[in-house]
C-alpha atoms as a PDB file:
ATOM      1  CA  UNK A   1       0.000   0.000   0.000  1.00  0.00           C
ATOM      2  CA  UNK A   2       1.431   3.544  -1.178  1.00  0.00           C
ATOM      3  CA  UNK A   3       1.822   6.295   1.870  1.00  0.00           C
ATOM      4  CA  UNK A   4       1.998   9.973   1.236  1.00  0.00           C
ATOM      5  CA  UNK A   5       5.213  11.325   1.741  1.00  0.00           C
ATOM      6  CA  UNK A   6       4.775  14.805   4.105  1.00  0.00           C
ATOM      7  CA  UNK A   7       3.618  17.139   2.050  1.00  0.00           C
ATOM      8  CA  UNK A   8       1.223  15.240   0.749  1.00  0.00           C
ATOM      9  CA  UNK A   9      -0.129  14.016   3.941  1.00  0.00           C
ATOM     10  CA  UNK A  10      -0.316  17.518   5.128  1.00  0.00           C
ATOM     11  CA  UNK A  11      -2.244  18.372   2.710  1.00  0.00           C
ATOM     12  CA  UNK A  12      -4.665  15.211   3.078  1.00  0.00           C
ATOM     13  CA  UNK A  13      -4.969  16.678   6.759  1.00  0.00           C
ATOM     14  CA  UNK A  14      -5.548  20.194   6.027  1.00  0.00           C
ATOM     15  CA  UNK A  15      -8.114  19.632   3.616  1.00  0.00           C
ATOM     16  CA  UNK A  16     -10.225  16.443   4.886  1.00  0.00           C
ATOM     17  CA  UNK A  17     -11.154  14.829   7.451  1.00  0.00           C
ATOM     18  CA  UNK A  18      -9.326  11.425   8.177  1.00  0.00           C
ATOM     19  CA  UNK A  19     -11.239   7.974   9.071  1.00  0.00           C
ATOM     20  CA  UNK A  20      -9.604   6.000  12.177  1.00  0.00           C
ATOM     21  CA  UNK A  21     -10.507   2.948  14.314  1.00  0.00           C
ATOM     22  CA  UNK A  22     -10.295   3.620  18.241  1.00  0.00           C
ATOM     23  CA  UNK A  23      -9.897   0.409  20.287  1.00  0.00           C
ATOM     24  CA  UNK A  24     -11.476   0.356  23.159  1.00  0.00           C
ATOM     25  CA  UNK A  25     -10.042  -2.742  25.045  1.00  0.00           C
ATOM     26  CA  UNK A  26     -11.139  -4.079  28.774  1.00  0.00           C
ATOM     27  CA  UNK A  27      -9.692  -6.478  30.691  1.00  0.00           C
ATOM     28  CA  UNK A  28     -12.105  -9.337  32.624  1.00  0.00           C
ATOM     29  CA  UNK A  29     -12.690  -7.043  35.507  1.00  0.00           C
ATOM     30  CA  UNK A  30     -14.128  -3.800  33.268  1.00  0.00           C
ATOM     31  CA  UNK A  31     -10.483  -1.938  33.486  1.00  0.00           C
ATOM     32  CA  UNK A  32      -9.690  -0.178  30.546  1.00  0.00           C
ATOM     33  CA  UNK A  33      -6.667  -0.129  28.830  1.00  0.00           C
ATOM     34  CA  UNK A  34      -4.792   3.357  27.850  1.00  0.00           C
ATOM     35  CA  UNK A  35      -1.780   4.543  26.161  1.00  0.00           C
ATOM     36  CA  UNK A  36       0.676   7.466  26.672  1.00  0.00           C
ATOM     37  CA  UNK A  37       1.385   8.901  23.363  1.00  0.00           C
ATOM     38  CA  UNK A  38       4.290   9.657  22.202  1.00  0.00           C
ATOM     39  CA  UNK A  39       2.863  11.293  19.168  1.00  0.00           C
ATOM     40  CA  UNK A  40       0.895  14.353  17.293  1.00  0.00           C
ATOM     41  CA  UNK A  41      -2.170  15.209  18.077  1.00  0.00           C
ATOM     42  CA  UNK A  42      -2.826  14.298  21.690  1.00  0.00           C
ATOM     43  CA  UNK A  43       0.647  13.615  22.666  1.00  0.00           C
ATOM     44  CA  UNK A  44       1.804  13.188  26.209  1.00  0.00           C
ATOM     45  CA  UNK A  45      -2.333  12.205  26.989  1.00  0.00           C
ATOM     46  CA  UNK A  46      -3.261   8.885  27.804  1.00  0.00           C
ATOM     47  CA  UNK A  47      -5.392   7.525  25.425  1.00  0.00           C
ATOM     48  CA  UNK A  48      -7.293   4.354  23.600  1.00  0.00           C
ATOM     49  CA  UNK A  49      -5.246   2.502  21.113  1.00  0.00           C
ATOM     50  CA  UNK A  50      -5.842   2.875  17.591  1.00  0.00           C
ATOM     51  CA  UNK A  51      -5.388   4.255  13.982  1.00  0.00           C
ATOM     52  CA  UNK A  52      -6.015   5.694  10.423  1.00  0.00           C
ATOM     53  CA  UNK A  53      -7.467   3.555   8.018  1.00  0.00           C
ATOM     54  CA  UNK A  54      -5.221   3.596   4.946  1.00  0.00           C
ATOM     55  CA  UNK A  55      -7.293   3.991   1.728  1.00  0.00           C
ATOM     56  CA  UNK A  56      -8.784   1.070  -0.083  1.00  0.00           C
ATOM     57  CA  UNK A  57      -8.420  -0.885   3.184  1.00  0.00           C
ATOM     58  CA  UNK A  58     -11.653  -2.259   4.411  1.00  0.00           C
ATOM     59  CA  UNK A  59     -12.496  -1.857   8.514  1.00  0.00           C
ATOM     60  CA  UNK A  60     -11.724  -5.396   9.170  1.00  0.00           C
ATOM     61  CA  UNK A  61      -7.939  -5.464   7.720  1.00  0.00           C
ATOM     62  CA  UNK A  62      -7.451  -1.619   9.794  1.00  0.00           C
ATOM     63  CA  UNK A  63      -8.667  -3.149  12.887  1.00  0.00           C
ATOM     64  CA  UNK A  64      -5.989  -6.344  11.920  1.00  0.00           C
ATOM     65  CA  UNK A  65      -3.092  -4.421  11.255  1.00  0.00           C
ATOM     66  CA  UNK A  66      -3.843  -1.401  13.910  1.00  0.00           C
ATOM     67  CA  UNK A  67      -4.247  -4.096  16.789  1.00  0.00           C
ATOM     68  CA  UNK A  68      -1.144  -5.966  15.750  1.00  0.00           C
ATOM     69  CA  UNK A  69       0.945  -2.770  15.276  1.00  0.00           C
ATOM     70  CA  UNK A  70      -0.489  -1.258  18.954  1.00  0.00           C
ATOM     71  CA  UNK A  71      -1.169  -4.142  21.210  1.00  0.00           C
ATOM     72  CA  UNK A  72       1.012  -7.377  19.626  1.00  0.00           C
ATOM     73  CA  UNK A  73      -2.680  -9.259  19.212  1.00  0.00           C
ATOM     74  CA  UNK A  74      -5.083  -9.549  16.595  1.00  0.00           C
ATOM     75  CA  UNK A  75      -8.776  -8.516  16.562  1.00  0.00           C
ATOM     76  CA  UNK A  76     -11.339  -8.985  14.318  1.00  0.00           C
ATOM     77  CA  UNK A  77     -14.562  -7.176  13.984  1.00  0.00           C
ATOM     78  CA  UNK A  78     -16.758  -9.854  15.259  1.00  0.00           C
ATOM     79  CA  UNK A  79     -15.186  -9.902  18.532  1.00  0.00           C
ATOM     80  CA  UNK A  80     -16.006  -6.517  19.179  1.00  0.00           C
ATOM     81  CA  UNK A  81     -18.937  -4.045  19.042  1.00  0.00           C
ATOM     82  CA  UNK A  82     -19.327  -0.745  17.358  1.00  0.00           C
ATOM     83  CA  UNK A  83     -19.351   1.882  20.287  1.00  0.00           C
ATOM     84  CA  UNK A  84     -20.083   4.825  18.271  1.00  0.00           C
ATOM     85  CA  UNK A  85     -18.844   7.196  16.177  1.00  0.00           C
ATOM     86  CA  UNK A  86     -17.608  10.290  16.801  1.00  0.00           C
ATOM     87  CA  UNK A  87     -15.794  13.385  15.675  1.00  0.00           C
ATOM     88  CA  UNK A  88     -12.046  14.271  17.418  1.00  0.00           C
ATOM     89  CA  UNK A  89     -10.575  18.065  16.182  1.00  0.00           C
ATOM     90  CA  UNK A  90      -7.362  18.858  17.210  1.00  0.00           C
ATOM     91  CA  UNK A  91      -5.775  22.261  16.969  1.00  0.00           C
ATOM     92  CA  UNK A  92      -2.252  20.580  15.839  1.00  0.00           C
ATOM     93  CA  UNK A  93      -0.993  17.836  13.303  1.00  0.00           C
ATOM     94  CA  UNK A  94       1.100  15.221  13.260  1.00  0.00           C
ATOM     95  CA  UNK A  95       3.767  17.323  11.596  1.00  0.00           C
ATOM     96  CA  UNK A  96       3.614  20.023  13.996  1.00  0.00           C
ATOM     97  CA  UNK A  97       2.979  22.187  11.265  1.00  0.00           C
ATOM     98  CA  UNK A  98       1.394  25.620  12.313  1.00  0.00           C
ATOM     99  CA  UNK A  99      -1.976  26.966  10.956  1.00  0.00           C
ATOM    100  CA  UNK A 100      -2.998  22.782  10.083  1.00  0.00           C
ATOM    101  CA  UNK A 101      -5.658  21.304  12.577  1.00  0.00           C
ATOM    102  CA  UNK A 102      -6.130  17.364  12.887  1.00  0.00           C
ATOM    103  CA  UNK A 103     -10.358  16.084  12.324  1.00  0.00           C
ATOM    104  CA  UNK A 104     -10.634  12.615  12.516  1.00  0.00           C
ATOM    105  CA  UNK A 105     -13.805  10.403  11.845  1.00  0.00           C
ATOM    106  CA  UNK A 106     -13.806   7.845  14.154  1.00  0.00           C
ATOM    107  CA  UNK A 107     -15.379   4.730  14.419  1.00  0.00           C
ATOM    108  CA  UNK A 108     -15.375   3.081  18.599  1.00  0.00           C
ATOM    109  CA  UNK A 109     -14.808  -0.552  18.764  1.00  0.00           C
ATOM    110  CA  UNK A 110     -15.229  -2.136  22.410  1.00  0.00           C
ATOM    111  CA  UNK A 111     -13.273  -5.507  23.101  1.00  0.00           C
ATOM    112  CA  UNK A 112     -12.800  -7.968  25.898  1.00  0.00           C
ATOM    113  CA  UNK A 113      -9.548  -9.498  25.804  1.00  0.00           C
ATOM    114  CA  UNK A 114      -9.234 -13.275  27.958  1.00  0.00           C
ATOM    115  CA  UNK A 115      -7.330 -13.051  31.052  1.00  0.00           C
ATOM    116  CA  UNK A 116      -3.315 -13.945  29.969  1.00  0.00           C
ATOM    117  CA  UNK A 117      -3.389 -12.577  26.881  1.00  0.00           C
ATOM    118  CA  UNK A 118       0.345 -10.603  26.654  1.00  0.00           C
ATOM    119  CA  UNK A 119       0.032  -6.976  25.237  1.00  0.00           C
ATOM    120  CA  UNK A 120       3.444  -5.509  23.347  1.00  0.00           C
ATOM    121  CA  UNK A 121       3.204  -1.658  23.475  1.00  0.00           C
ATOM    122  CA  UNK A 122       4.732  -0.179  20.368  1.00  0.00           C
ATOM    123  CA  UNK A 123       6.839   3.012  19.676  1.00  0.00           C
ATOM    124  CA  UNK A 124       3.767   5.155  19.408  1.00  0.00           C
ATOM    125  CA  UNK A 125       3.642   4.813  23.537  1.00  0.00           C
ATOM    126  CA  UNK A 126       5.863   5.857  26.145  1.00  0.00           C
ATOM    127  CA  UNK A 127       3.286   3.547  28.961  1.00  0.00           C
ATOM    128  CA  UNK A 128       0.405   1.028  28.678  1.00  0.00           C
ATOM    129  CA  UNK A 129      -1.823   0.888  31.727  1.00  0.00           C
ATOM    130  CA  UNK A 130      -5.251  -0.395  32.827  1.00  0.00           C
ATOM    131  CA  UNK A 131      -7.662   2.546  34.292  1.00  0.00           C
ATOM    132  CA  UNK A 132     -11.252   1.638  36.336  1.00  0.00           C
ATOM    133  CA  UNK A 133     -13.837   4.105  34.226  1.00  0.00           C
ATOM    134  CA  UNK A 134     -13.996   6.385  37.452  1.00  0.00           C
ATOM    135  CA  UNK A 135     -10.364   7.130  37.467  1.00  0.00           C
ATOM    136  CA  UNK A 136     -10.094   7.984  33.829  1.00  0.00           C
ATOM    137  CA  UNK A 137     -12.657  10.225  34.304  1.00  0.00           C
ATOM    138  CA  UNK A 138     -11.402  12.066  36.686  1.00  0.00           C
ATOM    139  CA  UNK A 139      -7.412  12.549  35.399  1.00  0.00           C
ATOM    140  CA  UNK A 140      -7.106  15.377  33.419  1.00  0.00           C
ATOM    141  CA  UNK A 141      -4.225  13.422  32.269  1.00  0.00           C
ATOM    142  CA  UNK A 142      -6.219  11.478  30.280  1.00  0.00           C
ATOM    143  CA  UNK A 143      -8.091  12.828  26.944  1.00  0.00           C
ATOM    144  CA  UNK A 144     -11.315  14.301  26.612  1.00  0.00           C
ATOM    145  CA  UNK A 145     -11.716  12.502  23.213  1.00  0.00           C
ATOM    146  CA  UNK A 146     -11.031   9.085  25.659  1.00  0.00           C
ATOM    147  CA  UNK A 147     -13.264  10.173  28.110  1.00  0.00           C
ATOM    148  CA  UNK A 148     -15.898  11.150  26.272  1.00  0.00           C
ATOM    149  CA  UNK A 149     -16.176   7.159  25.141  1.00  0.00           C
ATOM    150  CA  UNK A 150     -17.049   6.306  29.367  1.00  0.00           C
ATOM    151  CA  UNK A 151     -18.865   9.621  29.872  1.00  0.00           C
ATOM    152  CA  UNK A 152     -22.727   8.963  31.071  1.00  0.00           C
ATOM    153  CA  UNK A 153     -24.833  11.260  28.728  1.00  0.00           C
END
């Protein structure tokens, strides 16, 4: 699959919105697991797992590849649920290129994972860690965008 070199993904970003896949993964006993990214937009909060889908792939290879590349284990689509969808707009980029704002599509996907199952964190987080829903929504360390997922409306 062909990726857009910077300038080219810049302008992807500054002129349309881009489609991702947030995971959001619980352990047996309702925990949820969160990242610390390392990257733009969002970086430094701790945050769900997940990622762009790349055009012409369909949901169920993104959600493949994006769980392998995050968490070291493979999900599928029926395993999970469709949590929502909802709209995150950031004021920055990936790029950290001024005057460029980040709007992202996404689509929620809730998933149990077994007890044992071994998670690898990838270069994308400095920290993996499991968070009851009352904690996360109470750090302001944690993103609104990730909170908004547990918040009772």
């Amino acid at each position: 699959m062909l990726m857009a070199d910077r300038a080219d993904f810049l302008q992807i970003i500054d002129a349309t919105p881009l489609v991702s896949i947030d995971l959001v993964v619980r352990a047996a006993d309702g925990r949820v697991l969160l990242g610390q990214r390392n990257n733009r937009p969002a970086q430094g909060y701790w945050f769900v797992p997940g990622g762009r889908i790349r055009k012409n792939e369909t949901r169920a290879e993104a959600l493949k590849r994006i769980s392998l590349t995050e968490l070291g284990v493979e999900l599928a689509l029926d395993q999970g649920r469709l949590l929502g969808i909802y709209d995150h707009i950031y004021p920055d980029n990936y790029y950290a290129e001024a005057g460029i704002n980040t709007h992202y599509v996404v689509l929620a996907y809730g998933f149990e994972l077994a007890g044992g199952v071994v998670l690898k964190r990838d270069e994308q987080h400095a920290a993996f860690r499991w968070w009851n829903e009352a904690e996360l929504l109470a750090d302001r360390a944690v993103h609104p965008n990730t909170q908004a997922y547990f918040a009772v409306v």
